[in-house]
PDB file of N, CA and C in Angstrom:
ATOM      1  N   UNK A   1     -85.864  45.313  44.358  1.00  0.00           N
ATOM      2  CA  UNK A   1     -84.686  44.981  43.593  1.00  0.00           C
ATOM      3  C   UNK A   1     -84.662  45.825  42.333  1.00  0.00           C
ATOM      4  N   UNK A   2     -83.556  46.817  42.046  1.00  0.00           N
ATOM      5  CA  UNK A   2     -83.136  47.735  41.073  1.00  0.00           C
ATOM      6  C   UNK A   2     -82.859  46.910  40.184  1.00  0.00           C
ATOM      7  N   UNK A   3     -83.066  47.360  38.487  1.00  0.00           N
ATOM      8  CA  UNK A   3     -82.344  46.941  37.446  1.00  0.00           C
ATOM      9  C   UNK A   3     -81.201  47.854  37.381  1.00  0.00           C
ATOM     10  N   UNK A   4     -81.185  48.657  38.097  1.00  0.00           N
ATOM     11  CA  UNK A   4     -79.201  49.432  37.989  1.00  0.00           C
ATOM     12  C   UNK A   4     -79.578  50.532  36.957  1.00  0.00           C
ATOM     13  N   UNK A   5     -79.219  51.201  36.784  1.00  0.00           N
ATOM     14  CA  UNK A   5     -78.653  52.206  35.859  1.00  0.00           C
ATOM     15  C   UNK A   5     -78.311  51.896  34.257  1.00  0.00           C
ATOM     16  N   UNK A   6     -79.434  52.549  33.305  1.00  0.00           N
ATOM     17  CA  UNK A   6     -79.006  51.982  32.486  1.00  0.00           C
ATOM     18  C   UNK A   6     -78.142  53.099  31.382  1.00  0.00           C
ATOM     19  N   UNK A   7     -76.960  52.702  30.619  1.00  0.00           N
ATOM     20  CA  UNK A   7     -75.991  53.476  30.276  1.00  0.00           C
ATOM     21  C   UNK A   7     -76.403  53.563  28.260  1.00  0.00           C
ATOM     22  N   UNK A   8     -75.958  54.893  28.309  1.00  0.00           N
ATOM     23  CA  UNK A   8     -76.625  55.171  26.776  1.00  0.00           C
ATOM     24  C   UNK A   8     -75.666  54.498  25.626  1.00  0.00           C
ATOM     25  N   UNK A   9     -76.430  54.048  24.333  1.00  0.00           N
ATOM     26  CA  UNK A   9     -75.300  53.174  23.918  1.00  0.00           C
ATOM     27  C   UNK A   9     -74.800  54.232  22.791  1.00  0.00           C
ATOM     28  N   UNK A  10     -73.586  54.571  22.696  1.00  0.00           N
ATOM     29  CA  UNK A  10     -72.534  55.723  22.201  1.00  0.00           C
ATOM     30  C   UNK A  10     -73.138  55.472  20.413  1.00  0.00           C
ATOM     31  N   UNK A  11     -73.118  54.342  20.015  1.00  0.00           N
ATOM     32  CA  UNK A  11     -73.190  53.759  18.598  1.00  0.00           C
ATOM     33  C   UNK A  11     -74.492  54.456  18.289  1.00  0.00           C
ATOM     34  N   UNK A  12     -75.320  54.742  19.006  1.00  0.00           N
ATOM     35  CA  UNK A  12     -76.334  55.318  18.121  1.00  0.00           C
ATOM     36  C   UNK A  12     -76.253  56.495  17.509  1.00  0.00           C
ATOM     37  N   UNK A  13     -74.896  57.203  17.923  1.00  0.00           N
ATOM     38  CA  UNK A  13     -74.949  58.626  17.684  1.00  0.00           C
ATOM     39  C   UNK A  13     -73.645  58.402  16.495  1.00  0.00           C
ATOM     40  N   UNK A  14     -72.543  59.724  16.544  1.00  0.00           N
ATOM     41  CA  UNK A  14     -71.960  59.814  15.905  1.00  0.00           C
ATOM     42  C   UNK A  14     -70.596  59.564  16.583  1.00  0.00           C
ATOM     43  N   UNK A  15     -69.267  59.479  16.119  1.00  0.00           N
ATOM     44  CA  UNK A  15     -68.222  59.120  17.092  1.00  0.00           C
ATOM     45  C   UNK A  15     -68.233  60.449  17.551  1.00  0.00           C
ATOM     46  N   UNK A  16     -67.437  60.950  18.673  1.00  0.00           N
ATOM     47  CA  UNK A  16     -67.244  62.069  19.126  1.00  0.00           C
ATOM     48  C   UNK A  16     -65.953  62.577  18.238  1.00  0.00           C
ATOM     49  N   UNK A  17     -64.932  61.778  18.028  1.00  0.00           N
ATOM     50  CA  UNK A  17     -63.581  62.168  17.586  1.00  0.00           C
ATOM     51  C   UNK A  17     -63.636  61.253  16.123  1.00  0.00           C
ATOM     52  N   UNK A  18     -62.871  61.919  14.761  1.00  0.00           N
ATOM     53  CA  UNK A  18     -62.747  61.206  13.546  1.00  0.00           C
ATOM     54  C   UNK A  18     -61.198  61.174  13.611  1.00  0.00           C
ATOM     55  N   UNK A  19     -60.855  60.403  13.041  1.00  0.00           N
ATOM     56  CA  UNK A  19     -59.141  59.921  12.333  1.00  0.00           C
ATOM     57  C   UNK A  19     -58.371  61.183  12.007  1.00  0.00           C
ATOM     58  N   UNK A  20     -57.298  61.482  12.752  1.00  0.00           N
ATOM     59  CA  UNK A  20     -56.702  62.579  12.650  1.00  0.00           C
ATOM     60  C   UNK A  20     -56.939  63.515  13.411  1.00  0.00           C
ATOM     61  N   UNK A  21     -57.825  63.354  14.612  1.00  0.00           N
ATOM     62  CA  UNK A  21     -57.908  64.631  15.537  1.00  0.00           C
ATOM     63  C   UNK A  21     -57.138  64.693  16.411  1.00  0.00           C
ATOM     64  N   UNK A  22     -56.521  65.723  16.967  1.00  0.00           N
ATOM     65  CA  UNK A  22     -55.420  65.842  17.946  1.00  0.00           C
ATOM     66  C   UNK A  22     -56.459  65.765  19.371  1.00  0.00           C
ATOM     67  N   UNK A  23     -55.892  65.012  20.075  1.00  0.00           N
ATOM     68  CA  UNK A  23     -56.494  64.585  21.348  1.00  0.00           C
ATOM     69  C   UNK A  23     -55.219  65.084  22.483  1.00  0.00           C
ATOM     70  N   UNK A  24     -55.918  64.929  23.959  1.00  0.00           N
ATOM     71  CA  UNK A  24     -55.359  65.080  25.152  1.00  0.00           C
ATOM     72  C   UNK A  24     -56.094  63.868  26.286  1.00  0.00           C
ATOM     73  N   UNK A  25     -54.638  63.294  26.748  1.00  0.00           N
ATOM     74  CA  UNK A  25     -55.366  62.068  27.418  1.00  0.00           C
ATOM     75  C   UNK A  25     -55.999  62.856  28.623  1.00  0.00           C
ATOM     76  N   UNK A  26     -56.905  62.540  29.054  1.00  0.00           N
ATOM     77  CA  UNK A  26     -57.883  63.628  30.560  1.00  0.00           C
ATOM     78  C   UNK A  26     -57.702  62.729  31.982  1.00  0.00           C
ATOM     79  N   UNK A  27     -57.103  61.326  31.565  1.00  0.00           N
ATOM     80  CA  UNK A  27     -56.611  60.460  32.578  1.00  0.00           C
ATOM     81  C   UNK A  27     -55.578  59.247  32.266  1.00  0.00           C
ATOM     82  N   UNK A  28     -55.303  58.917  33.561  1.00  0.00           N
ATOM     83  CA  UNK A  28     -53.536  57.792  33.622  1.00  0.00           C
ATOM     84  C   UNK A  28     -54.312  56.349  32.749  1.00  0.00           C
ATOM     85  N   UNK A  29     -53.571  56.075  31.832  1.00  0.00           N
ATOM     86  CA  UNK A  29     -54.238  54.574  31.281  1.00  0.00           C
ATOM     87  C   UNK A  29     -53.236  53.850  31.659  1.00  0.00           C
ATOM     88  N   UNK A  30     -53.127  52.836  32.534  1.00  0.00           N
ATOM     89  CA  UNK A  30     -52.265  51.462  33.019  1.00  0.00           C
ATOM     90  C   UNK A  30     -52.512  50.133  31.970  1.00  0.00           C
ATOM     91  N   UNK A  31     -51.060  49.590  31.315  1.00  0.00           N
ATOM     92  CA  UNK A  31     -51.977  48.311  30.986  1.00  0.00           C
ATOM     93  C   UNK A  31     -52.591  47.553  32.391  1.00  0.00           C
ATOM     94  N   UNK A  32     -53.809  46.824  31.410  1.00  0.00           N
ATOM     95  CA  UNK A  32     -54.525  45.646  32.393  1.00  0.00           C
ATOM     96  C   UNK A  32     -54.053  44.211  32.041  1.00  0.00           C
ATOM     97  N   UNK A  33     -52.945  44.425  30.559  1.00  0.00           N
ATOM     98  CA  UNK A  33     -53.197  42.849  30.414  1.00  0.00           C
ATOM     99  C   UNK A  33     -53.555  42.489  29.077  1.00  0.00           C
ATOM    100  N   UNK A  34     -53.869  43.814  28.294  1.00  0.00           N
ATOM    101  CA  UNK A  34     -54.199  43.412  27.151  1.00  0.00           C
ATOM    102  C   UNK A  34     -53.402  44.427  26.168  1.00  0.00           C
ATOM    103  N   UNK A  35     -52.210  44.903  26.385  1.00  0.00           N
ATOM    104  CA  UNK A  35     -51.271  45.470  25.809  1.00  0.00           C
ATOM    105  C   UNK A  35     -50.128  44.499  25.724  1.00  0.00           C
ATOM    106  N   UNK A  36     -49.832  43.948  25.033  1.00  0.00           N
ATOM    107  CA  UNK A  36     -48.684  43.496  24.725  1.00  0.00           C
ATOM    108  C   UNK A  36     -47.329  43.530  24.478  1.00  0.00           C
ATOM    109  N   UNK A  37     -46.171  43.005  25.156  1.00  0.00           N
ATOM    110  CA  UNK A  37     -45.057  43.598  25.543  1.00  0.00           C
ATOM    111  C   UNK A  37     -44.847  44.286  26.354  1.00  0.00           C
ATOM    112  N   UNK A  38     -46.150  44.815  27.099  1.00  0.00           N
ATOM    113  CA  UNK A  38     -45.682  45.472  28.198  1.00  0.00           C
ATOM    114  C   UNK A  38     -46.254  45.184  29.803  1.00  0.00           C
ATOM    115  N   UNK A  39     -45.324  45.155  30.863  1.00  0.00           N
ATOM    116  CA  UNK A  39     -46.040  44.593  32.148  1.00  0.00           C
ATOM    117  C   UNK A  39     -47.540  45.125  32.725  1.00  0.00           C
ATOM    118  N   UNK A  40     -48.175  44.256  33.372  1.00  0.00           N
ATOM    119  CA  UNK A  40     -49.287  44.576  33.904  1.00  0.00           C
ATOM    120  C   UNK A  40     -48.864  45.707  34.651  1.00  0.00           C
ATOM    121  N   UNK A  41     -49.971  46.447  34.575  1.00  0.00           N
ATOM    122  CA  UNK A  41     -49.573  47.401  35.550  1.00  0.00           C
ATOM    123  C   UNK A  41     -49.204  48.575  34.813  1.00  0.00           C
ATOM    124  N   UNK A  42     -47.997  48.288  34.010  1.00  0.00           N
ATOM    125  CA  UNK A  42     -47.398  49.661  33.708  1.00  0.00           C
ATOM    126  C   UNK A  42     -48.272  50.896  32.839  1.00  0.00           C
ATOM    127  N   UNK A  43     -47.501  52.036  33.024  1.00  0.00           N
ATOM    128  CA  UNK A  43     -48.200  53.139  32.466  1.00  0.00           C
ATOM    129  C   UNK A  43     -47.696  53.277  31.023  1.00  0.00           C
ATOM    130  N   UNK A  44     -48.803  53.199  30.746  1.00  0.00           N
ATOM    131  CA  UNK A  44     -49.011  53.750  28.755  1.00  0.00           C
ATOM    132  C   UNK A  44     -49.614  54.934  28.406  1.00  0.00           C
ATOM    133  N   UNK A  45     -50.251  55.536  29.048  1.00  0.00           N
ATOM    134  CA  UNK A  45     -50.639  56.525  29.101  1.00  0.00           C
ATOM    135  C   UNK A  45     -50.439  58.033  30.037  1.00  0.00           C
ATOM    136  N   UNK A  46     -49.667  58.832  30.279  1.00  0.00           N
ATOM    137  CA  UNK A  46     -50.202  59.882  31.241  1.00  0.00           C
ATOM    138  C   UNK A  46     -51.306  60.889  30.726  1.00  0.00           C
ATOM    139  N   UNK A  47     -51.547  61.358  32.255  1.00  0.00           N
ATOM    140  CA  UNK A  47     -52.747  62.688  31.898  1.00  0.00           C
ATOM    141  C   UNK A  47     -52.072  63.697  31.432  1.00  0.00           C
ATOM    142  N   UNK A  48     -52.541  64.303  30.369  1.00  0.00           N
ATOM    143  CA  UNK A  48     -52.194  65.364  29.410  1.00  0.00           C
ATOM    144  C   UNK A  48     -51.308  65.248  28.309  1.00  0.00           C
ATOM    145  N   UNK A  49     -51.190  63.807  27.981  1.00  0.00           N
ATOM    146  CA  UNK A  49     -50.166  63.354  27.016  1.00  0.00           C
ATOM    147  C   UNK A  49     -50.829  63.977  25.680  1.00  0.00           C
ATOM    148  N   UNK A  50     -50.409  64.099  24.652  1.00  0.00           N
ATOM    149  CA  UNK A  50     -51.313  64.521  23.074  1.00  0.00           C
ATOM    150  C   UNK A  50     -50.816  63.226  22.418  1.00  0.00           C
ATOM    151  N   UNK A  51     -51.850  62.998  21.599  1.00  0.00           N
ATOM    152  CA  UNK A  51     -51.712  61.551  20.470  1.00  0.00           C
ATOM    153  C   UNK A  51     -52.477  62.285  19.513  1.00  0.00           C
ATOM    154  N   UNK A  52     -52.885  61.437  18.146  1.00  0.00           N
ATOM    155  CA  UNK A  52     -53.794  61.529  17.295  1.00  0.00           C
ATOM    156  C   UNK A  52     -54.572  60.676  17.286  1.00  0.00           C
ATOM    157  N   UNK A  53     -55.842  60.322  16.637  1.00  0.00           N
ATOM    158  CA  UNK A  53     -56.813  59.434  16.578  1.00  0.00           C
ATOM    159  C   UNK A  53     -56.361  58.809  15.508  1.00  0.00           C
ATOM    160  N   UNK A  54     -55.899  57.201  15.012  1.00  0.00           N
ATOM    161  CA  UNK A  54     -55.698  57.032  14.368  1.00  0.00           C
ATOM    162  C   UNK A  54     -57.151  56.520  13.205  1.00  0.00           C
ATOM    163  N   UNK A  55     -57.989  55.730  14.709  1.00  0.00           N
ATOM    164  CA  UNK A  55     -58.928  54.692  14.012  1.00  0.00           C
ATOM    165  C   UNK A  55     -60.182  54.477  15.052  1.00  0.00           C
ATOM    166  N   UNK A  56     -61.313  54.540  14.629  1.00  0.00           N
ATOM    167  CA  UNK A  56     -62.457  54.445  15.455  1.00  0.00           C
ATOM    168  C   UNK A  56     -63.342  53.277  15.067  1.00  0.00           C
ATOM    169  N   UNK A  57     -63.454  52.415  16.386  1.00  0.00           N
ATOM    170  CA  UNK A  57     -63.267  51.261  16.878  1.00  0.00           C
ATOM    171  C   UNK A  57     -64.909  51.001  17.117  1.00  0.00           C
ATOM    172  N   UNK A  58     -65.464  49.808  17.693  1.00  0.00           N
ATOM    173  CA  UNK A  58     -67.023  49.587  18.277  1.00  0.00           C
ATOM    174  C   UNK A  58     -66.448  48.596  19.288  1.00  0.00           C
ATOM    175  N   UNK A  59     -67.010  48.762  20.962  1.00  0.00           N
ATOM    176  CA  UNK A  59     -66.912  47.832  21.528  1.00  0.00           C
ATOM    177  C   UNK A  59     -68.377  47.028  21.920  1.00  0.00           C
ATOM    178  N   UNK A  60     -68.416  45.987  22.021  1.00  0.00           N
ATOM    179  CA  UNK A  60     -69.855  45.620  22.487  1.00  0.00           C
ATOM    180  C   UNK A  60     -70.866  45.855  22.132  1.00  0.00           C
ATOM    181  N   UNK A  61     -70.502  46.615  20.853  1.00  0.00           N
ATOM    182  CA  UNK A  61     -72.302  47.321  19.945  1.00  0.00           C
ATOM    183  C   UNK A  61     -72.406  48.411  20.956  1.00  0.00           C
ATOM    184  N   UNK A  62     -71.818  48.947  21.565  1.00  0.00           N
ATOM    185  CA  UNK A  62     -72.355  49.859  22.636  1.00  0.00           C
ATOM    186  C   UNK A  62     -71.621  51.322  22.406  1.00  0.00           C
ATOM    187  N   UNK A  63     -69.977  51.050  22.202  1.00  0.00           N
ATOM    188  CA  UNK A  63     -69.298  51.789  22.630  1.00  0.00           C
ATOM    189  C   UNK A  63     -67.975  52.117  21.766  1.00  0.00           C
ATOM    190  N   UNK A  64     -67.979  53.358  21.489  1.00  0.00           N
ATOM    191  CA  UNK A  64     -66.448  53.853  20.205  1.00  0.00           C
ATOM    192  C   UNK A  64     -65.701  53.412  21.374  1.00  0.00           C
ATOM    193  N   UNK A  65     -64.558  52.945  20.609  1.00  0.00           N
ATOM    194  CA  UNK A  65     -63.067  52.928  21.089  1.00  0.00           C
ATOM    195  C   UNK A  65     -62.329  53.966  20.200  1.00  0.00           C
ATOM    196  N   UNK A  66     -61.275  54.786  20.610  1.00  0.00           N
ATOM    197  CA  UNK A  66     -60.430  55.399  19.664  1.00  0.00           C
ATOM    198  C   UNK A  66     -59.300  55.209  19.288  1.00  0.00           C
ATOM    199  N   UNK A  67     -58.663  54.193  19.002  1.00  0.00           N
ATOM    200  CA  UNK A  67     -56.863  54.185  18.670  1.00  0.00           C
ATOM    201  C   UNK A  67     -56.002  55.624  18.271  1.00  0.00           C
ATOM    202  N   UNK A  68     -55.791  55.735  19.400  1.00  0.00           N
ATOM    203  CA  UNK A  68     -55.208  57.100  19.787  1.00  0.00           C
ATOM    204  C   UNK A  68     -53.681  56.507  19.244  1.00  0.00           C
ATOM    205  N   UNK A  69     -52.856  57.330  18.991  1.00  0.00           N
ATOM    206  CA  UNK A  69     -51.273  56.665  18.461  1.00  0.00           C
ATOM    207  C   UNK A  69     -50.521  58.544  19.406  1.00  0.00           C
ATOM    208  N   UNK A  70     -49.830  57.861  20.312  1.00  0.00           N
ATOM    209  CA  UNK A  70     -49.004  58.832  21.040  1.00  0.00           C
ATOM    210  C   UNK A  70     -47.627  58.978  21.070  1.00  0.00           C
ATOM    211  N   UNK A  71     -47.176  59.418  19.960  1.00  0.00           N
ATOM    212  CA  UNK A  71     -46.106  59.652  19.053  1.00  0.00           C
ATOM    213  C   UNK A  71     -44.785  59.361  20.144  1.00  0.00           C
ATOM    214  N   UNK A  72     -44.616  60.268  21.354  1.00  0.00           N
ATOM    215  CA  UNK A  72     -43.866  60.581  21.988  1.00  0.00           C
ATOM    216  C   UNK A  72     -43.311  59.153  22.792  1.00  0.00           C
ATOM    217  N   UNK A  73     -44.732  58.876  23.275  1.00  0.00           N
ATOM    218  CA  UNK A  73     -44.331  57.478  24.095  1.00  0.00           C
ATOM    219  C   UNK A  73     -44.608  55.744  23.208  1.00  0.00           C
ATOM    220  N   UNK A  74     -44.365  56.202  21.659  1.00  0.00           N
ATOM    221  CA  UNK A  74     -44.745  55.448  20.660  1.00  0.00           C
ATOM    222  C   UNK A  74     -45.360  54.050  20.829  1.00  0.00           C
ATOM    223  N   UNK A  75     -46.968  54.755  21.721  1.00  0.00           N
ATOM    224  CA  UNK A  75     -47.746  53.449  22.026  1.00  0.00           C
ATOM    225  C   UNK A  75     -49.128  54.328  21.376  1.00  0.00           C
ATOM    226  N   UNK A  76     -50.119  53.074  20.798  1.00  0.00           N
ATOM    227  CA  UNK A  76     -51.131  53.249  20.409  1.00  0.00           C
ATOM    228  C   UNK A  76     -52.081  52.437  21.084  1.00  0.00           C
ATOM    229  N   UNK A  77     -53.123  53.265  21.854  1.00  0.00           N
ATOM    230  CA  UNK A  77     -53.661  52.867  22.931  1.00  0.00           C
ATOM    231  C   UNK A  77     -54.929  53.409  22.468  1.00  0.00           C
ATOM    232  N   UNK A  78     -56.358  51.786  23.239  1.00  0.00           N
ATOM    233  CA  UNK A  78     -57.466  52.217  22.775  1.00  0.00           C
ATOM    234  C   UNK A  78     -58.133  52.704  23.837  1.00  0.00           C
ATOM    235  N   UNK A  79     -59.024  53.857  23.515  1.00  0.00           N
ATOM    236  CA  UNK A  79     -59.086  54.785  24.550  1.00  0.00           C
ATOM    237  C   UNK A  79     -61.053  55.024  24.408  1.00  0.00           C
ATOM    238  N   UNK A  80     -61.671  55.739  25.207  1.00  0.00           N
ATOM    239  CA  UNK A  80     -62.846  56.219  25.233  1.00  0.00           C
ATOM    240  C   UNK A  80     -63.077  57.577  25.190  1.00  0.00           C
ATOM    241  N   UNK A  81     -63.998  57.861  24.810  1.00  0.00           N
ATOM    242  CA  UNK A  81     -64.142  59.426  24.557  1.00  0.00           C
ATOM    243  C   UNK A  81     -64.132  59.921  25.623  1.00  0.00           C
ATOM    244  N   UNK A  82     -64.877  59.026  26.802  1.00  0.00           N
ATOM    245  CA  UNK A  82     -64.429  60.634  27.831  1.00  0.00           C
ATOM    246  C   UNK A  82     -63.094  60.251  28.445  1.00  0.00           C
ATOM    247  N   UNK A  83     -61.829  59.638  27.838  1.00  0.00           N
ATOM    248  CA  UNK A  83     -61.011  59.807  28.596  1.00  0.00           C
ATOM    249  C   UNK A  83     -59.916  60.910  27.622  1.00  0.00           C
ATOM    250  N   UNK A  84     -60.820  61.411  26.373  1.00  0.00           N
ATOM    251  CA  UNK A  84     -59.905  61.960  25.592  1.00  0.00           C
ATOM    252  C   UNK A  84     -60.631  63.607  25.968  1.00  0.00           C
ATOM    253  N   UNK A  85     -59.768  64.777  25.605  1.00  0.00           N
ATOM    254  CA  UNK A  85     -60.383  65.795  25.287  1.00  0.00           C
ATOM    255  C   UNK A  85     -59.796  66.379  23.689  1.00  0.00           C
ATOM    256  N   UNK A  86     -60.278  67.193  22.901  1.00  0.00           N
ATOM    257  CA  UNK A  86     -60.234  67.765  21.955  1.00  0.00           C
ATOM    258  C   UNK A  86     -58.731  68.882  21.800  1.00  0.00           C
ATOM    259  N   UNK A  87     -57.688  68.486  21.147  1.00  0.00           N
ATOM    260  CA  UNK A  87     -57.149  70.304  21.227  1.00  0.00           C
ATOM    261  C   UNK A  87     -56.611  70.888  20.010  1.00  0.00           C
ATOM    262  N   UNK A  88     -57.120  71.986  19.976  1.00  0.00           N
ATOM    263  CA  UNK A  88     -56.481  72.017  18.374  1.00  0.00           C
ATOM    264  C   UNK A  88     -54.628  72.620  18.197  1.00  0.00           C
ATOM    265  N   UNK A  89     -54.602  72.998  17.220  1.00  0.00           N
ATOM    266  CA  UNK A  89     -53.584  72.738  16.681  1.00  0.00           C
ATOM    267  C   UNK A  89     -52.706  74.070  17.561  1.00  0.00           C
ATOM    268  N   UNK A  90     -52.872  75.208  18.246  1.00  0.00           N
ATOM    269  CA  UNK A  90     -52.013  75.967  19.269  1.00  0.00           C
ATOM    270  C   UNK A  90     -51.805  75.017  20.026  1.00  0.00           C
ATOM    271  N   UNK A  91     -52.606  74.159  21.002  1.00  0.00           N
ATOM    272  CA  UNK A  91     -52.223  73.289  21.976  1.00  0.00           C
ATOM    273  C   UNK A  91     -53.027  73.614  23.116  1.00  0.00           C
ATOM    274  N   UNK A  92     -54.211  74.589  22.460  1.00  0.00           N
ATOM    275  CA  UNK A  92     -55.125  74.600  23.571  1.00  0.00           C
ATOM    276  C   UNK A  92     -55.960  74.021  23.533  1.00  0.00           C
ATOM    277  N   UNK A  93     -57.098  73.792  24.739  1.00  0.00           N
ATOM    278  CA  UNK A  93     -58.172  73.151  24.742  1.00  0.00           C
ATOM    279  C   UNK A  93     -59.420  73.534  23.762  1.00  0.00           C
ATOM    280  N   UNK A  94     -59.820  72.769  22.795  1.00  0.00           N
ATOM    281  CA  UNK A  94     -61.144  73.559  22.322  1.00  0.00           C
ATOM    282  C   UNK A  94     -62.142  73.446  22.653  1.00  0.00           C
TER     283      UNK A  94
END
């Protein structure tokens, strides 16, 4: 009998992203249920959308959250680092 895989806890390090970095979503975020005003299910997020970081978050002692704010589809959605990538200010990837 395995104890499973054990996963590194993000908090020990540094956040990956600070307040004000231009981000790219790297995948589809659906609410689950904990977005408000809007149906289960629906999409709040697409892949390759750009937001900014507004605010960096702790989940579980384990894990940054990022309050990404995505101007266009004027939802602010909390997100994980690897679902964000970095881009700077041309609009490319850095």
């Amino acid at each position: 009998m395995g104890l499973g895989r054990e996963e590194e806890v993000e908090t020990r390090g540094v956040p990956v992203f600070m307040p004000g970095t231009k981000v790219r979503a790297t995948r589809y975020v659906k609410n689950d249920g904990t977005f408000a005003g809007r149906e289960i299910g629906e999409m709040l997020v697409h892949k390759g959308d750009i937001g900014y970081v507004r605010d960096v978050g702790v989940f579980l002692q384990r894990y940054y959250i990022y309050a990404v704010e995505f101007i266009e589809r004027g939802t602010i959605v909390g997100m994980r680092a690897r679902e964000l990538h970095a881009e700077n200010d041309s609009g490319s990837a850095s």
